[in-house]
C-alpha atoms as a PDB file:
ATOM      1  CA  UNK A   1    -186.902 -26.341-107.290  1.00  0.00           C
ATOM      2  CA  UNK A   2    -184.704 -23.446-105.966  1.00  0.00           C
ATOM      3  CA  UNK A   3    -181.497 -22.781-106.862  1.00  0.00           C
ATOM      4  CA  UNK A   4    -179.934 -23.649-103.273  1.00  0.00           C
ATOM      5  CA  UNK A   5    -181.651 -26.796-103.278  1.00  0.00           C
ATOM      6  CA  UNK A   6    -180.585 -27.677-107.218  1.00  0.00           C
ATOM      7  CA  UNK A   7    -176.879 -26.985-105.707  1.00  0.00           C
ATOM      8  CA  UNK A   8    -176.469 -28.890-102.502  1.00  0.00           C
ATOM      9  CA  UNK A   9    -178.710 -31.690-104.638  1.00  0.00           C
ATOM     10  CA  UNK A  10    -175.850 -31.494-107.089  1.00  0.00           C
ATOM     11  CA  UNK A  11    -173.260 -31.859-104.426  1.00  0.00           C
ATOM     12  CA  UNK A  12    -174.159 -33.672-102.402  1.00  0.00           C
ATOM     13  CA  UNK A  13    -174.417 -36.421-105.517  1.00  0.00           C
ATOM     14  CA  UNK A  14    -171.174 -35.705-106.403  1.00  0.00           C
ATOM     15  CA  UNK A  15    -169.639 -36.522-102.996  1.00  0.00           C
ATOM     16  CA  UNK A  16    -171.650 -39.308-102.743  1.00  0.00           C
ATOM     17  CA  UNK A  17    -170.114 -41.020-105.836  1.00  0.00           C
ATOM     18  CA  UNK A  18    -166.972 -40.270-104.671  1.00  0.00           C
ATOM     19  CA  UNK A  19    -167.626 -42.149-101.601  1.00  0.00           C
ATOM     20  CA  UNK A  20    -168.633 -44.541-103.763  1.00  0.00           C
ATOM     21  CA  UNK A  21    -165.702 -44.689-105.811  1.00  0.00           C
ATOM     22  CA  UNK A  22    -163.853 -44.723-102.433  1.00  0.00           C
ATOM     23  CA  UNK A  23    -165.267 -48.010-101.082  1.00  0.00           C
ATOM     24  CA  UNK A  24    -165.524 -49.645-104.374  1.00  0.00           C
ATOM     25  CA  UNK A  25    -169.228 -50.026-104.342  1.00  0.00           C
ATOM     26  CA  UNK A  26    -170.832 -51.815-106.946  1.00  0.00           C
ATOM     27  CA  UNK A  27    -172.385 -49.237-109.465  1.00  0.00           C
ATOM     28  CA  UNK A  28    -175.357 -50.707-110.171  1.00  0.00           C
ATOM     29  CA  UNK A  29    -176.373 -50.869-106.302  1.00  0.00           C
ATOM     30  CA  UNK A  30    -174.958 -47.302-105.908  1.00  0.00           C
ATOM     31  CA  UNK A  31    -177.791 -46.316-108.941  1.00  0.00           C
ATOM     32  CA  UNK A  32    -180.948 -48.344-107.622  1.00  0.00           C
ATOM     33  CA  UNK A  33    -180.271 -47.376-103.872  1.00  0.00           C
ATOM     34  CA  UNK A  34    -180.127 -43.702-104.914  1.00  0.00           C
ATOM     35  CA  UNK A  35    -182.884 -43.640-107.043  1.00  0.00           C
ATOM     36  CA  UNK A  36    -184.991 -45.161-104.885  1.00  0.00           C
ATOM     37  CA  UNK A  37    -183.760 -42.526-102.351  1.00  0.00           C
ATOM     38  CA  UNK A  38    -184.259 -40.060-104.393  1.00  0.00           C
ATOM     39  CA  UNK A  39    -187.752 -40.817-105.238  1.00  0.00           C
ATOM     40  CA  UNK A  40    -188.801 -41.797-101.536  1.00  0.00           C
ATOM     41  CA  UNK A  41    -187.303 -38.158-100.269  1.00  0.00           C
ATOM     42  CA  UNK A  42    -189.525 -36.508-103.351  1.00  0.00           C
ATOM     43  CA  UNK A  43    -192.941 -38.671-102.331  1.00  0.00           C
ATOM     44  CA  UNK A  44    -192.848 -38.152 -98.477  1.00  0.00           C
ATOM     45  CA  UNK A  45    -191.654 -33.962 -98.983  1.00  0.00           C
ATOM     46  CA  UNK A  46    -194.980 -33.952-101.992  1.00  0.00           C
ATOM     47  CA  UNK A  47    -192.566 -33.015-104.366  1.00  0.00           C
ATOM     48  CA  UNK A  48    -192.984 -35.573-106.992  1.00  0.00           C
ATOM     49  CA  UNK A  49    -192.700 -32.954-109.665  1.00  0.00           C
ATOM     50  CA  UNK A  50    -189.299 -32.863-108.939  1.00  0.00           C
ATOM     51  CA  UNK A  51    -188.748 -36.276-110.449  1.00  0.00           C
ATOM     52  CA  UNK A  52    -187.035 -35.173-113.571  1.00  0.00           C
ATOM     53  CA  UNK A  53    -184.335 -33.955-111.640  1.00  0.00           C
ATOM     54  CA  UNK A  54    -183.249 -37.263-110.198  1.00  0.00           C
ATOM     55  CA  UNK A  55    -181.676 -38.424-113.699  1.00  0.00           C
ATOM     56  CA  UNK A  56    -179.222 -35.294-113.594  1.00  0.00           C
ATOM     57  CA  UNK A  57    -178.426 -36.208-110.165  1.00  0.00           C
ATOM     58  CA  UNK A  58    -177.714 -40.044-111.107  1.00  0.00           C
ATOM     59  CA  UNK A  59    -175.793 -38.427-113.697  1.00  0.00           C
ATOM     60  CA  UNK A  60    -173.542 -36.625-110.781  1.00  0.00           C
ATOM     61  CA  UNK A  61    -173.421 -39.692-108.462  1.00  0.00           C
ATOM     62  CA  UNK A  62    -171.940 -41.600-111.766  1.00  0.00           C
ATOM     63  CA  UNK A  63    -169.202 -38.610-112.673  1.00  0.00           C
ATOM     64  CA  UNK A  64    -167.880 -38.799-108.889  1.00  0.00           C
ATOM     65  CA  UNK A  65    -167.178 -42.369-109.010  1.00  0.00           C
ATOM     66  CA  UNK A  66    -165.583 -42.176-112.348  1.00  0.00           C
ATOM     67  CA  UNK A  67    -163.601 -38.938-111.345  1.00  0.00           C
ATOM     68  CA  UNK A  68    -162.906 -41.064-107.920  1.00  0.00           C
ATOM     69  CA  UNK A  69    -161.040 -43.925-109.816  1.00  0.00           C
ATOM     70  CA  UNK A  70    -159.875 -42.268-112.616  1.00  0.00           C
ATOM     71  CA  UNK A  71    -157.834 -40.198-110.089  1.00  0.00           C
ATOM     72  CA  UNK A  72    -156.541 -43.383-108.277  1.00  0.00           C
ATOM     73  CA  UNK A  73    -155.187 -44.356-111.337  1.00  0.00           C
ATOM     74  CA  UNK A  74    -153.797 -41.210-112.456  1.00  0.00           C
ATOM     75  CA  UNK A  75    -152.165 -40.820-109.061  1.00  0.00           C
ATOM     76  CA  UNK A  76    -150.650 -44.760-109.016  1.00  0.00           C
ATOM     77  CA  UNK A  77    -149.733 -44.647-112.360  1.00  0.00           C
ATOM     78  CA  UNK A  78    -147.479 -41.356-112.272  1.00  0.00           C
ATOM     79  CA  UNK A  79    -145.685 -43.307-108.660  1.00  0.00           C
ATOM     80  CA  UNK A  80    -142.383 -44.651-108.817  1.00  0.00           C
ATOM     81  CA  UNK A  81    -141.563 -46.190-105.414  1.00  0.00           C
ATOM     82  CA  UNK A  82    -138.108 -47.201-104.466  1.00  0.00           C
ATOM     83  CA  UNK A  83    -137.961 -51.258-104.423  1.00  0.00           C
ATOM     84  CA  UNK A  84    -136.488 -53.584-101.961  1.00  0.00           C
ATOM     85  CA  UNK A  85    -134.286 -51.392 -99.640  1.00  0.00           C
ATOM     86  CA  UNK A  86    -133.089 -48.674-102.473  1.00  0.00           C
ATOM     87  CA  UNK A  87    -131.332 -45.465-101.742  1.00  0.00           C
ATOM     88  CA  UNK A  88    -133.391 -42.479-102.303  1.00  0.00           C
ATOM     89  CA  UNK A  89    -133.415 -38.990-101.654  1.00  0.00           C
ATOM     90  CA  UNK A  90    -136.271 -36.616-100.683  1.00  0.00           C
ATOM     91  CA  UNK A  91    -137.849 -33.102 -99.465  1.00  0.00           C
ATOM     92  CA  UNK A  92    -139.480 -33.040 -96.683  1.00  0.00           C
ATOM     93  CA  UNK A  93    -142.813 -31.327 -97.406  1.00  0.00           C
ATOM     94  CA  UNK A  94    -144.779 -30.782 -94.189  1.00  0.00           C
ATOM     95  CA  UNK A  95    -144.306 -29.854 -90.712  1.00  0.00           C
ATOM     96  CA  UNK A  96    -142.863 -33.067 -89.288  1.00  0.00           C
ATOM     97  CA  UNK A  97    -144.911 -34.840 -86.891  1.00  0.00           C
ATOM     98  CA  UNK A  98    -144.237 -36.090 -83.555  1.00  0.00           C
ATOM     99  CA  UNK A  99    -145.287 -39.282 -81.902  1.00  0.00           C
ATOM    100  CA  UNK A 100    -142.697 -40.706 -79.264  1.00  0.00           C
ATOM    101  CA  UNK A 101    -140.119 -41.526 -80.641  1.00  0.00           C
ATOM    102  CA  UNK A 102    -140.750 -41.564 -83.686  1.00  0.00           C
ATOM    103  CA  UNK A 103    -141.179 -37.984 -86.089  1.00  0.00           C
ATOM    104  CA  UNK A 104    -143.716 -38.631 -88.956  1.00  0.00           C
ATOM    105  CA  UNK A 105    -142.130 -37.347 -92.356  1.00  0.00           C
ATOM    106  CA  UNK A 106    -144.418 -35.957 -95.375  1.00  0.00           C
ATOM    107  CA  UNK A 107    -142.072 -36.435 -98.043  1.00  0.00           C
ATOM    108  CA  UNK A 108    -141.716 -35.910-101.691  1.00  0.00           C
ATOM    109  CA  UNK A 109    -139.306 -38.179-103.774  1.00  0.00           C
ATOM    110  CA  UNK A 110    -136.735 -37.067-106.390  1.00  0.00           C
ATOM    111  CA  UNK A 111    -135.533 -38.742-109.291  1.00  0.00           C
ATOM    112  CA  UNK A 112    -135.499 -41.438-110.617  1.00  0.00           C
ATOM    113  CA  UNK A 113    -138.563 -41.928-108.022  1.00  0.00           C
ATOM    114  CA  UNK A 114    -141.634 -40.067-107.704  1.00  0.00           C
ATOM    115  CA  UNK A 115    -144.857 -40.007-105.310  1.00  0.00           C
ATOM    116  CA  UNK A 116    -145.118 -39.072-101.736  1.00  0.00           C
ATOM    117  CA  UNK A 117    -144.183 -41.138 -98.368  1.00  0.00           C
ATOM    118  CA  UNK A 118    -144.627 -40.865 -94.932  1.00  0.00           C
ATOM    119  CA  UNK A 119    -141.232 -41.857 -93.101  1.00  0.00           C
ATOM    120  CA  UNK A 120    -141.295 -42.593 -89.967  1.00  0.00           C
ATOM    121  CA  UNK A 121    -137.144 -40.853 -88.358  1.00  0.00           C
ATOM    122  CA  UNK A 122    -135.965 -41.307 -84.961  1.00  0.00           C
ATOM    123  CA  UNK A 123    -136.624 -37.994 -83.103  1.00  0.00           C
ATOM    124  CA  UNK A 124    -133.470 -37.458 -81.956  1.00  0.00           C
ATOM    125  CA  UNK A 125    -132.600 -35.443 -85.179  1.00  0.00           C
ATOM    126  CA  UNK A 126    -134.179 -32.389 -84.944  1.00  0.00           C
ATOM    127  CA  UNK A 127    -135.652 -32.284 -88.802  1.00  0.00           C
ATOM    128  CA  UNK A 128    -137.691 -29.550 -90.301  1.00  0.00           C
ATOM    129  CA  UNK A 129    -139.849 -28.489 -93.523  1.00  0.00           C
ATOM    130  CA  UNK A 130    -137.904 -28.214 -96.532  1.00  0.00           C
ATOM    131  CA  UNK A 131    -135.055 -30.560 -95.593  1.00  0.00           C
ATOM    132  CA  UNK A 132    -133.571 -32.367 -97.974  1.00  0.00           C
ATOM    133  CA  UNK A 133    -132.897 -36.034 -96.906  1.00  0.00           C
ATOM    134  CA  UNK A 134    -131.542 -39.346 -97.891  1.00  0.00           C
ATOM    135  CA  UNK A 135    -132.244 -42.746 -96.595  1.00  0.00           C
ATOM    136  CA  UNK A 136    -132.893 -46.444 -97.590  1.00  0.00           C
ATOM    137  CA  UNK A 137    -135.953 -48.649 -97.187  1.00  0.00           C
ATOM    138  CA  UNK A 138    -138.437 -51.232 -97.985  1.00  0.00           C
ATOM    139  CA  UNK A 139    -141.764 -48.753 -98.649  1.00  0.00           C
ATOM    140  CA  UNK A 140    -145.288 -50.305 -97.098  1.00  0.00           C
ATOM    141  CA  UNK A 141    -148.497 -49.479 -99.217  1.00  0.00           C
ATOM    142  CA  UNK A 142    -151.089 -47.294 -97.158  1.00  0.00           C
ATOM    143  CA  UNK A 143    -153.655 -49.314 -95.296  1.00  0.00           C
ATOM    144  CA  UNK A 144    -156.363 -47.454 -96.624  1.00  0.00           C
ATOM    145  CA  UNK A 145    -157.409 -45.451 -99.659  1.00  0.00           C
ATOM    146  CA  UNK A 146    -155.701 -41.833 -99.993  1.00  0.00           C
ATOM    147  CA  UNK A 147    -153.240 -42.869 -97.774  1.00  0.00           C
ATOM    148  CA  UNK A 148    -149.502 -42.556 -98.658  1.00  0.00           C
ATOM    149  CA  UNK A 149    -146.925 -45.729 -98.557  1.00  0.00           C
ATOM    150  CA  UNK A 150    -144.672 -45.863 -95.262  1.00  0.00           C
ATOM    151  CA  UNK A 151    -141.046 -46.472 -94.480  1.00  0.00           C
ATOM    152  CA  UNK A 152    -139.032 -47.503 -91.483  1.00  0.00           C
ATOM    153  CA  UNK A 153    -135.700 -46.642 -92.380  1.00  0.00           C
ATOM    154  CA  UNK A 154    -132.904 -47.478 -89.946  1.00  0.00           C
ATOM    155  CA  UNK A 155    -131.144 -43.718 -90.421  1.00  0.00           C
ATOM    156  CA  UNK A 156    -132.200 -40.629 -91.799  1.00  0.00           C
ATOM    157  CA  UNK A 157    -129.192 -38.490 -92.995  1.00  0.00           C
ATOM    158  CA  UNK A 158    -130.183 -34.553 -93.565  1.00  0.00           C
ATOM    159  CA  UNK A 159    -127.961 -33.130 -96.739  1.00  0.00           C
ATOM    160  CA  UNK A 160    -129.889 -29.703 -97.223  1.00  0.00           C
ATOM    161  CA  UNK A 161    -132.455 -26.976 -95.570  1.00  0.00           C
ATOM    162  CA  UNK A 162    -134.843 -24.955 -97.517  1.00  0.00           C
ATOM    163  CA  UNK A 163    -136.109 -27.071-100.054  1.00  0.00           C
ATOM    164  CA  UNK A 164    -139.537 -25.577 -99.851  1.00  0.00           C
ATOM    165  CA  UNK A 165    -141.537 -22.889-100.589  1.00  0.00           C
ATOM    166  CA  UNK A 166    -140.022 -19.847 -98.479  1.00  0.00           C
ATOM    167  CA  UNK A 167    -143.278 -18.286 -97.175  1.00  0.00           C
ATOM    168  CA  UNK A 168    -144.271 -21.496 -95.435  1.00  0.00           C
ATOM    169  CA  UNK A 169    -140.730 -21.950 -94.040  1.00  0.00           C
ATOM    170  CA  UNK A 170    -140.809 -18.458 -92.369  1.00  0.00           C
ATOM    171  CA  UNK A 171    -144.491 -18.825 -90.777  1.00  0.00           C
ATOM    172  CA  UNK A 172    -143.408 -22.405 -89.690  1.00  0.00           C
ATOM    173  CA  UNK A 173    -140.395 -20.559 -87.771  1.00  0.00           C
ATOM    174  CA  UNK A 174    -142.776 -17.981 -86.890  1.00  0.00           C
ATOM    175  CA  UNK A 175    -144.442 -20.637 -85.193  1.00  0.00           C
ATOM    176  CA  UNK A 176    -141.904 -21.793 -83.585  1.00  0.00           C
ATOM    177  CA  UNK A 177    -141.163 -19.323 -82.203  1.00  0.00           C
ATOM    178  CA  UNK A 178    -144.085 -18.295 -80.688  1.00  0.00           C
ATOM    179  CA  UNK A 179    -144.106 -22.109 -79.108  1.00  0.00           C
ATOM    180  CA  UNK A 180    -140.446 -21.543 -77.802  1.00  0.00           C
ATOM    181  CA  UNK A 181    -142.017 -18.922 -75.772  1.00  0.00           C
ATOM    182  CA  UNK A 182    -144.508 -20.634 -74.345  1.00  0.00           C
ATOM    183  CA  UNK A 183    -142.295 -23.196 -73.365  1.00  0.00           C
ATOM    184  CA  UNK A 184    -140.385 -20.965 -71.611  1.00  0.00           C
ATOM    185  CA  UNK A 185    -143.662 -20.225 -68.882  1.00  0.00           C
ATOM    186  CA  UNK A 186    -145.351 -22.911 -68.995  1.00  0.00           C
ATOM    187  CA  UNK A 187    -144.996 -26.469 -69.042  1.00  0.00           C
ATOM    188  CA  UNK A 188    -144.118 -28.531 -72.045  1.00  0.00           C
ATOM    189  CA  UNK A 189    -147.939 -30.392 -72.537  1.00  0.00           C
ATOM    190  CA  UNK A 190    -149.491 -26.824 -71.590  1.00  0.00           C
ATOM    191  CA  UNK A 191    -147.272 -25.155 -74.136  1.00  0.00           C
ATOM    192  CA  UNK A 192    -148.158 -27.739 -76.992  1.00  0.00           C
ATOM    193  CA  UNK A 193    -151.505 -27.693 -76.309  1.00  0.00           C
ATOM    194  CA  UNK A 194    -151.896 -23.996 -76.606  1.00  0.00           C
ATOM    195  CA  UNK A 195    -149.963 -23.991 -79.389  1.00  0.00           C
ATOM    196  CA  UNK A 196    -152.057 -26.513 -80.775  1.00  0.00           C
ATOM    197  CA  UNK A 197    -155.630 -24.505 -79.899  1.00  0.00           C
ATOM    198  CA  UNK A 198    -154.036 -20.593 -81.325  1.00  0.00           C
ATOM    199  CA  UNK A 199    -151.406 -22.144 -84.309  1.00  0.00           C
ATOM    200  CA  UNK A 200    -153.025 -25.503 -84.788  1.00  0.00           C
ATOM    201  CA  UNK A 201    -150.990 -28.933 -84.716  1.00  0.00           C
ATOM    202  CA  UNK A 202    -150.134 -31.363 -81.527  1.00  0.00           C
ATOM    203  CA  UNK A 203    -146.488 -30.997 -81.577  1.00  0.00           C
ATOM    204  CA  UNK A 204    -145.622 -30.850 -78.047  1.00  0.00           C
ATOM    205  CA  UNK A 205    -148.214 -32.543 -76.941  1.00  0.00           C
ATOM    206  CA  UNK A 206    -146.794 -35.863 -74.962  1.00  0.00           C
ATOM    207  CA  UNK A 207    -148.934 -39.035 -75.771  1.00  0.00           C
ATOM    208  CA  UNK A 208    -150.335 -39.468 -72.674  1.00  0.00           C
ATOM    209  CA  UNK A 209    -152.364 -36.094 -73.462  1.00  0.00           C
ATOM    210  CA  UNK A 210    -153.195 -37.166 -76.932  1.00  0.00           C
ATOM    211  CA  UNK A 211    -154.640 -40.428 -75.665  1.00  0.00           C
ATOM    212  CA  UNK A 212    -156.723 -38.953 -72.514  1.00  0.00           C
ATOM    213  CA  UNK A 213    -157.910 -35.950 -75.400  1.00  0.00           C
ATOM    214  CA  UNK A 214    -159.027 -38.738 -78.030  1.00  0.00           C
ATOM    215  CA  UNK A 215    -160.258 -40.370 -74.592  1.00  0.00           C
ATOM    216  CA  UNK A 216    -162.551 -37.584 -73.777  1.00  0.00           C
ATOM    217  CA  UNK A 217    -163.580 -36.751 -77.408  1.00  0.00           C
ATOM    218  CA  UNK A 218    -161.275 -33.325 -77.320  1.00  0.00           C
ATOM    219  CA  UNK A 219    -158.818 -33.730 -79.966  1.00  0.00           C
ATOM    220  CA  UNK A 220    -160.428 -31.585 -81.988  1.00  0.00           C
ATOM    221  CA  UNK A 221    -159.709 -28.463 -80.070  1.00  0.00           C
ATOM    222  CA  UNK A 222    -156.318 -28.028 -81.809  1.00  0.00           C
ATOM    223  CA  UNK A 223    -157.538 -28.831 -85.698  1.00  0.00           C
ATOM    224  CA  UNK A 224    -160.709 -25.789 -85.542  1.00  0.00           C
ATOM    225  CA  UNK A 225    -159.155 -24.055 -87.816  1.00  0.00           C
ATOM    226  CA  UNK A 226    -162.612 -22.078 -88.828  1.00  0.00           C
ATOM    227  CA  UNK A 227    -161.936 -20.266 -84.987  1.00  0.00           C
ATOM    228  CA  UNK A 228    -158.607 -19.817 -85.457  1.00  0.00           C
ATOM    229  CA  UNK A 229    -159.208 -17.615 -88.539  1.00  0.00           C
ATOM    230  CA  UNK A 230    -162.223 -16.131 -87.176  1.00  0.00           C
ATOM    231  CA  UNK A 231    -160.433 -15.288 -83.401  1.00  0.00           C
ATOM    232  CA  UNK A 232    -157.154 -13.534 -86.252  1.00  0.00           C
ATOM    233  CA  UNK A 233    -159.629 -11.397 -88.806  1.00  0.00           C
ATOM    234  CA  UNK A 234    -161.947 -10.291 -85.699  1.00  0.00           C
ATOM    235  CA  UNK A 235    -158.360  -9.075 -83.989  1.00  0.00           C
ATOM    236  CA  UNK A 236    -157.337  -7.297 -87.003  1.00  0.00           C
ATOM    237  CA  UNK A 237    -160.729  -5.976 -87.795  1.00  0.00           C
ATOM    238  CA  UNK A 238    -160.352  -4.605 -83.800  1.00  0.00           C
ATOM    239  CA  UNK A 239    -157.317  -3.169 -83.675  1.00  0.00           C
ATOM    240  CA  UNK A 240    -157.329  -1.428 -86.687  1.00  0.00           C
ATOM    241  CA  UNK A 241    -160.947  -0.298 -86.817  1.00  0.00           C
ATOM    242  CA  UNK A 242    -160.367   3.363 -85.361  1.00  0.00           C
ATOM    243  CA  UNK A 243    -157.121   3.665 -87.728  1.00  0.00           C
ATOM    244  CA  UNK A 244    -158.234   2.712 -91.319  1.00  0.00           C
ATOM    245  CA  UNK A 245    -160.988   2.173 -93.570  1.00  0.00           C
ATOM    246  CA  UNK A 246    -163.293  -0.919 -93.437  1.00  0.00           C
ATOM    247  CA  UNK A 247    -162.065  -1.785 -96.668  1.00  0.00           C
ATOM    248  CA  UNK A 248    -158.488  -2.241 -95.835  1.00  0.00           C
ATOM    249  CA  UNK A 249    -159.224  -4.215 -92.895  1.00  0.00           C
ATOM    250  CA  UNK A 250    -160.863  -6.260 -94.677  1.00  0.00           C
ATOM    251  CA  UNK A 251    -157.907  -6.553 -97.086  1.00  0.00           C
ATOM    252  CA  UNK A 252    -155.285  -6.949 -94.179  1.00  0.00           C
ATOM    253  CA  UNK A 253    -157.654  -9.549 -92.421  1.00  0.00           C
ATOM    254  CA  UNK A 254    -157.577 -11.878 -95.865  1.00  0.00           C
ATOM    255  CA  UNK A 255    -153.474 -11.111 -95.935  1.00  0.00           C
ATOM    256  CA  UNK A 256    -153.197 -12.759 -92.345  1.00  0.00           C
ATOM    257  CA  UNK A 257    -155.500 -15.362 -93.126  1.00  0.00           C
ATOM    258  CA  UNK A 258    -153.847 -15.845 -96.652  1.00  0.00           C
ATOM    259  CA  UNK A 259    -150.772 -16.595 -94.147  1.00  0.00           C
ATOM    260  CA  UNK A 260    -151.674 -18.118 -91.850  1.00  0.00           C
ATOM    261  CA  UNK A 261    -153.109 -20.893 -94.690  1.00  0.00           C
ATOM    262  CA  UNK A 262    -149.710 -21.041 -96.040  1.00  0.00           C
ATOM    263  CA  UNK A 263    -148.421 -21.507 -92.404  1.00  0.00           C
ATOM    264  CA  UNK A 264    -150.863 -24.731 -91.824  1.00  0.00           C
ATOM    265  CA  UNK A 265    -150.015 -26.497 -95.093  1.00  0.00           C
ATOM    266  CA  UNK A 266    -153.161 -25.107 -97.009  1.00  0.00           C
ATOM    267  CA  UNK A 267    -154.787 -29.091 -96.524  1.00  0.00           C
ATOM    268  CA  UNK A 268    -158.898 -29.322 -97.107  1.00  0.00           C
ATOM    269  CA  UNK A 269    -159.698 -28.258 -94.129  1.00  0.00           C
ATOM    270  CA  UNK A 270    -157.733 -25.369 -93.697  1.00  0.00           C
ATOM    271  CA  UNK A 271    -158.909 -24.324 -97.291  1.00  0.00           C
ATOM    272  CA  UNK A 272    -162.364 -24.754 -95.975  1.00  0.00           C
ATOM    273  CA  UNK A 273    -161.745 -22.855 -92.791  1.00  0.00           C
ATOM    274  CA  UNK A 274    -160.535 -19.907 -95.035  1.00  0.00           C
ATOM    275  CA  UNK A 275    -163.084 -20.168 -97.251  1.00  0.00           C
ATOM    276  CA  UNK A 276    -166.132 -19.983 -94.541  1.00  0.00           C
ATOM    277  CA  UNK A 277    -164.351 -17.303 -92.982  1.00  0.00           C
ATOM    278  CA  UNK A 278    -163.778 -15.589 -95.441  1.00  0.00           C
ATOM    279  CA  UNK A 279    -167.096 -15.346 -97.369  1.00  0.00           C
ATOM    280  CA  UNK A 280    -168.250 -14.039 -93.996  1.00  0.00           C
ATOM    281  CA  UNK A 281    -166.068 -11.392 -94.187  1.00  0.00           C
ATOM    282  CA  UNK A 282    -167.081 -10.719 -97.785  1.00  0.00           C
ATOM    283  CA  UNK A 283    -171.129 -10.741 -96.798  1.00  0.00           C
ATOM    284  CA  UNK A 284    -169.997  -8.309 -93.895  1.00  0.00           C
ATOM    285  CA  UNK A 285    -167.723  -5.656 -96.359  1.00  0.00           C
ATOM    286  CA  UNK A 286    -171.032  -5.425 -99.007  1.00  0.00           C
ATOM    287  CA  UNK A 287    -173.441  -5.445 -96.408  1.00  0.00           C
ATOM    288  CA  UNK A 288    -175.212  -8.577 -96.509  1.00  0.00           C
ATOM    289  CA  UNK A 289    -176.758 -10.483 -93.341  1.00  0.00           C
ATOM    290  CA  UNK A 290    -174.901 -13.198 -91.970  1.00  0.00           C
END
């Protein structure tokens, strides 16, 4: 068996006990379905001399669901919500979301709490990443695995800025920035949504838009982060191509997409983005096809 197929084999068993893990499938189910899967996809490809392999990747299915729940533990037992409608305090530590009326808070809890909410603030306060806040609530678990605990609080009082990590809070205002200029030509749905498609996010976008995008299957247009990255190194790589070597565009291209990571939160699938893009680059600098 070749080494590419021995590694998305191995992977793709992993992931698959994590799904597992995720939708609490029984084990023993999880084993005899993919061993029979495994053997089936061996007989009808003639590669029953394969077989041996199918115990490592049992082996792999197995690890995933234990690293699956062993994680959910982990992760519940180091929470400390706030109970009944307890004071608390907080950072705010993503770029808040809007919907309506509502803004959508990632938020971190201090002492003597710990764990993450989402708090859902009246967007008449204008609040920002890195805020420190303070407010009282019942908190709601998450209605589905990986999903952080909500609170409605009646008021939302903001006793701090720059809470966070400084890099992210400039490229956030560098964002903003850039979106306050649109604004200033072009309507306010036109200006979110190109915000959304160059800088990523759907702030600005009014929910009608949202719904008629999710409508028309085009919400995704503002979340391709792989373009985004590739449309920012192929500018560098342009403008500077005539001026220095291909080395240090390479170098500058992986500095803007290093930012522009820590602009976007540096979630999964911006990591992934990065990641794509730049191993492309990489293949490209030591002269490898793409």
């Amino acid at each position: 068996m070749a080494i590419g197929d021995i590694a998305f084999g191995s992977t793709a068993a992993f992931l698959m006990g994590i799904l597992a893990g995720d939708l609490d499938w029984n084990p023993g189910i999880v084993a005899a379905g993919s061993a029979f899967g495994f053997f089936a996809t061996f007989f009808f490809r003639k590669r029953l001399r394969f077989w041996r392999w199918v115990p490592v990747f049992m082996v792999l299915i197995f690890a995933g669901i234990f690293y699956c729940r062993f994680f959910s533990h982990w992760k519940t037992a180091q929470e400390k919500w706030p109970s009944g409608s307890n004071v608390f305090t907080a950072v705010i530590t993503d770029e808040p979301k809007s919907s309506g009326s509502f803004s959508a808070l990632s938020v971190s809890l201090l002492p003597p709490f710990s764990g993450t909410l989402t708090v859902f603030a009246q967007s008449s306060t204008a609040f920002r990443y890195g805020d420190l806040i303070e407010t009282r609530g019942a908190v709601s678990a998450g209605k589905a695995f990986g999903e952080s605990p909500v609170v409605f609080p009646g008021k939302v009082i903001i006793f701090g800025h720059h809470y966070g990590f400084w890099l992210r809070e400039k490229m956030l205002d560098f964002k903003a920035a850039v979106f306050g200029e649109f604004r200033k030509y072009l309507s306010e749905d036109a200006a979110g949504l190109l915000a959304g498609i160059t800088l990523g996010g759907s702030n600005g976008i009014s929910k009608g838009l949202k719904d008629l995008m999710a409508a028309s299957g085009t919400s995704y247009i503002v979340s391709m982060y792989g373009y985004k990255l590739y449309v920012l190194a192929w500018a560098v790589e342009e403008t500077l191509k005539h001026r220095i070597s291909r080395r240090g565009r390479s170098l500058i291209a992986g500095a803007v997409m290093a930012l522009f990571v820590a602009m976007a939160g540096g979630s999964v699938v911006v990591l992934r983005a990065a990641l794509m893009v730049g191993f492309a680059f990489i293949a490209k600098e030591i002269g490898r096809p793409l």
